[in-house]
N, C-alpha and C. Protein backbone atom coordinates (compact mmCIF):
# COMPACT_ATOMS: atom_id res chain seq x y z
N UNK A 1 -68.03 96.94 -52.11
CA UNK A 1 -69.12 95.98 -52.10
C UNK A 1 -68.71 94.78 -51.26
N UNK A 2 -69.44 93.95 -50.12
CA UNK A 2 -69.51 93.02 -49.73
C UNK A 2 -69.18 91.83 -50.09
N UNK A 3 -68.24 91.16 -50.21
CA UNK A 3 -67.70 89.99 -50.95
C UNK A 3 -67.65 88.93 -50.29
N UNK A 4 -69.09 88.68 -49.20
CA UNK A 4 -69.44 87.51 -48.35
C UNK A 4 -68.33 87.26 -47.44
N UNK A 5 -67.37 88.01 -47.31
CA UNK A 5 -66.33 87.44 -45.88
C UNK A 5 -66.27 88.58 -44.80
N UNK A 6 -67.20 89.87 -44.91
CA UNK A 6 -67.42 90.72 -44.10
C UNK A 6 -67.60 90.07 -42.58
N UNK A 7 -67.98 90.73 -41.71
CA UNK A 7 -68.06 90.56 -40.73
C UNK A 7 -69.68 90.96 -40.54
N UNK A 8 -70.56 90.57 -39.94
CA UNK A 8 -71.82 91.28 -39.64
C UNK A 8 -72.08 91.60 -38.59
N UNK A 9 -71.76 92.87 -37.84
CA UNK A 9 -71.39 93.11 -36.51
C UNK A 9 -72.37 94.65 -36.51
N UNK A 10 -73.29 95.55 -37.59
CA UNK A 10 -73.04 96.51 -37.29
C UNK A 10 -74.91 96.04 -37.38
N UNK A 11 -75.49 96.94 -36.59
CA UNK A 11 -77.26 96.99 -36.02
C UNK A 11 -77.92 97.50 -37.30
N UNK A 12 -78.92 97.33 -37.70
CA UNK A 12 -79.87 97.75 -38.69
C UNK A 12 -81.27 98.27 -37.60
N UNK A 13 -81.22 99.63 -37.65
CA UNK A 13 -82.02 100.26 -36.52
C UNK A 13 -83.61 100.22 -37.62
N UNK A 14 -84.05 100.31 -37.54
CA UNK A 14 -85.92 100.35 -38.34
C UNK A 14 -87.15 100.52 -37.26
N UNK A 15 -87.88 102.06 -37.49
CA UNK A 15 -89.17 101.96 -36.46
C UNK A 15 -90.55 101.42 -37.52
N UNK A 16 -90.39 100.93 -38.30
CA UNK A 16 -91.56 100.56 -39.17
C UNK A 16 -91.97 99.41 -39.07
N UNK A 17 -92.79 99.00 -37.78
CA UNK A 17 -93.46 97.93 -36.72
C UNK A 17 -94.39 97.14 -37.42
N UNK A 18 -94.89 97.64 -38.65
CA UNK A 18 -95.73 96.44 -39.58
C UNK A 18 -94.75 95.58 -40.45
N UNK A 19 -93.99 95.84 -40.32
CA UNK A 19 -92.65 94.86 -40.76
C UNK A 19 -92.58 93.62 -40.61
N UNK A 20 -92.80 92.59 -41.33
CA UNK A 20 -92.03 91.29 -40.25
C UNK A 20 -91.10 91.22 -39.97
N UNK A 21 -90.11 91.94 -40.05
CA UNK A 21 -88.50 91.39 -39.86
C UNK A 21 -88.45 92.55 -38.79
N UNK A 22 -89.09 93.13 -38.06
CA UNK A 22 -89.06 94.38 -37.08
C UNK A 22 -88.94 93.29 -35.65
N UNK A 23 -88.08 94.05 -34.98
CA UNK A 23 -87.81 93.23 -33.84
C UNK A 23 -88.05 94.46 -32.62
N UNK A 24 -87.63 93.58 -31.68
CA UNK A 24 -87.74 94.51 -30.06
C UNK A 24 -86.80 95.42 -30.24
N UNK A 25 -86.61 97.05 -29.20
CA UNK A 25 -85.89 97.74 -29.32
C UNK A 25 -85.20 98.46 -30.49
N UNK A 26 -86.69 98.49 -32.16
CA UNK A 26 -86.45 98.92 -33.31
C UNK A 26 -85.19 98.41 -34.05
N UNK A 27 -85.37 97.13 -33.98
CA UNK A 27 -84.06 96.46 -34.26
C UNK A 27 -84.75 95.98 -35.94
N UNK A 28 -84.52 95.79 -36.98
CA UNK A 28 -84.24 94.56 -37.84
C UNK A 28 -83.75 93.48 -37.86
N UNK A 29 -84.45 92.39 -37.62
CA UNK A 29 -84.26 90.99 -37.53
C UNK A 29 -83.54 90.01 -38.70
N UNK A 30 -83.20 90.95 -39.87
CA UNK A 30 -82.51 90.67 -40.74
C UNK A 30 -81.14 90.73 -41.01
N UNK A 31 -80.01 89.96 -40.95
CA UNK A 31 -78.71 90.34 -41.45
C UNK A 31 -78.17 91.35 -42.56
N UNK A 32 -78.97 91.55 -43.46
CA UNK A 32 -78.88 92.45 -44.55
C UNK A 32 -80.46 92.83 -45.47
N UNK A 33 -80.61 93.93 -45.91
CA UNK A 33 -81.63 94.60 -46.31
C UNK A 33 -81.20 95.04 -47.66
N UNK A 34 -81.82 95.56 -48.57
CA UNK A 34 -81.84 95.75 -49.78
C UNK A 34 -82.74 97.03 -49.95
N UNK A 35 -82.10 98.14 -49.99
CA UNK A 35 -82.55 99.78 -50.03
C UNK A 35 -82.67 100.04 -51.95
N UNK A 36 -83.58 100.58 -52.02
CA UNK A 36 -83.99 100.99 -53.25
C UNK A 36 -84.63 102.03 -53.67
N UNK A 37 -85.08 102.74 -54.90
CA UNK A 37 -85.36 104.07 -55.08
C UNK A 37 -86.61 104.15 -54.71
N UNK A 38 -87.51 104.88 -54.27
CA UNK A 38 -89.26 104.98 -54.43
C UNK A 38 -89.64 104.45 -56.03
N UNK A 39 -90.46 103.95 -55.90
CA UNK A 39 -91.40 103.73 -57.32
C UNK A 39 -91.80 105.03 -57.69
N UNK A 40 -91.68 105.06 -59.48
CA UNK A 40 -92.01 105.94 -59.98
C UNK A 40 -90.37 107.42 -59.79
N UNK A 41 -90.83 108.43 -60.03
CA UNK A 41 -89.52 108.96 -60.14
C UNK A 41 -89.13 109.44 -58.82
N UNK A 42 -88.25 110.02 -58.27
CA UNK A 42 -87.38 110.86 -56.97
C UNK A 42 -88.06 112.10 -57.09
N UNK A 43 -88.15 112.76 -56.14
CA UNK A 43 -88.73 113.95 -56.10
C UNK A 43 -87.60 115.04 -55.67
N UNK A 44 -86.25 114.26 -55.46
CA UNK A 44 -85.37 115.29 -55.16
C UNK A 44 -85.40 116.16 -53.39
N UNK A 45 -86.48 115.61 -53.34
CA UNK A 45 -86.52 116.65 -52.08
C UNK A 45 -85.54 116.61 -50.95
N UNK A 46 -84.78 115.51 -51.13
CA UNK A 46 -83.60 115.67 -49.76
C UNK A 46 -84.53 114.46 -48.76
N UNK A 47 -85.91 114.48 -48.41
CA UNK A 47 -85.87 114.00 -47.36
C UNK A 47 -86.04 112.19 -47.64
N UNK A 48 -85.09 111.41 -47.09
CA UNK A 48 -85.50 110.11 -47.24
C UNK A 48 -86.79 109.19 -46.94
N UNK A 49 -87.80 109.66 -46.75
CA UNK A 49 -89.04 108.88 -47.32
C UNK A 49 -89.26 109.32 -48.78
N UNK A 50 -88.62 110.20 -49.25
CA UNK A 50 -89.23 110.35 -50.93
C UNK A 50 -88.07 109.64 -51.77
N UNK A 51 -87.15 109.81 -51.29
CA UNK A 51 -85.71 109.06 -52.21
C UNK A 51 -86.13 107.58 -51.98
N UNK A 52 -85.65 106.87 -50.94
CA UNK A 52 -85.43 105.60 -51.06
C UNK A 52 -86.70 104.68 -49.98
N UNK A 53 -86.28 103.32 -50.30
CA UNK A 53 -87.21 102.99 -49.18
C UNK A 53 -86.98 100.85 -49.06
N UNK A 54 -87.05 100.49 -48.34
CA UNK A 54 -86.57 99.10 -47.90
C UNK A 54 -87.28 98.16 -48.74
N UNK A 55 -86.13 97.45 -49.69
CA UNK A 55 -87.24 96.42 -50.62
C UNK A 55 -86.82 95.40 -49.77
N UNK A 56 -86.72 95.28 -48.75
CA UNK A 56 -86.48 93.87 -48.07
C UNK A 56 -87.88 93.80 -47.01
N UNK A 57 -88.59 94.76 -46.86
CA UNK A 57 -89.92 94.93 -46.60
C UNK A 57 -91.15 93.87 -46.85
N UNK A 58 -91.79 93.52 -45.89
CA UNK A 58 -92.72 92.29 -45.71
C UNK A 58 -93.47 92.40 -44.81
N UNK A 59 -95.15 92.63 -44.97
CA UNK A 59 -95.92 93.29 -44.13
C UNK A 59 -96.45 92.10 -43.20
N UNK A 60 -97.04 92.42 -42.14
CA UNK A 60 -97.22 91.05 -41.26
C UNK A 60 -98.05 91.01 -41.59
């Protein structure tokens, strides 16, 4: 876990353009994001739109 003396050097790539924090070249404009389960239960399926999804998310 991150104990605030990391370094923040590594890209947060995101194509989900209704974002506010979505930048040029599918970038995230945010230093750190906060990933969380889908609402309601997991469906198991393997593919990550059903597992998890960005609670650091903010629609323009």
């Amino acid at each position: 876990m991150n104990n605030g003396s990391a370094k923040h050097d590594q890209i947060i790539g995101c194509s989900v353009s209704e974002c506010r924090h979505h930048g040029h070249d599918n970038c995230c404009e945010l230093h750190r994001i906060e990933v969380r389960p889908c609402r309601g239960e997991c469906t198991g399926s393997g593919k990550p739109e059903d597992e998890s999804c960005c609670g650091s998310f903010v629609q323009r």
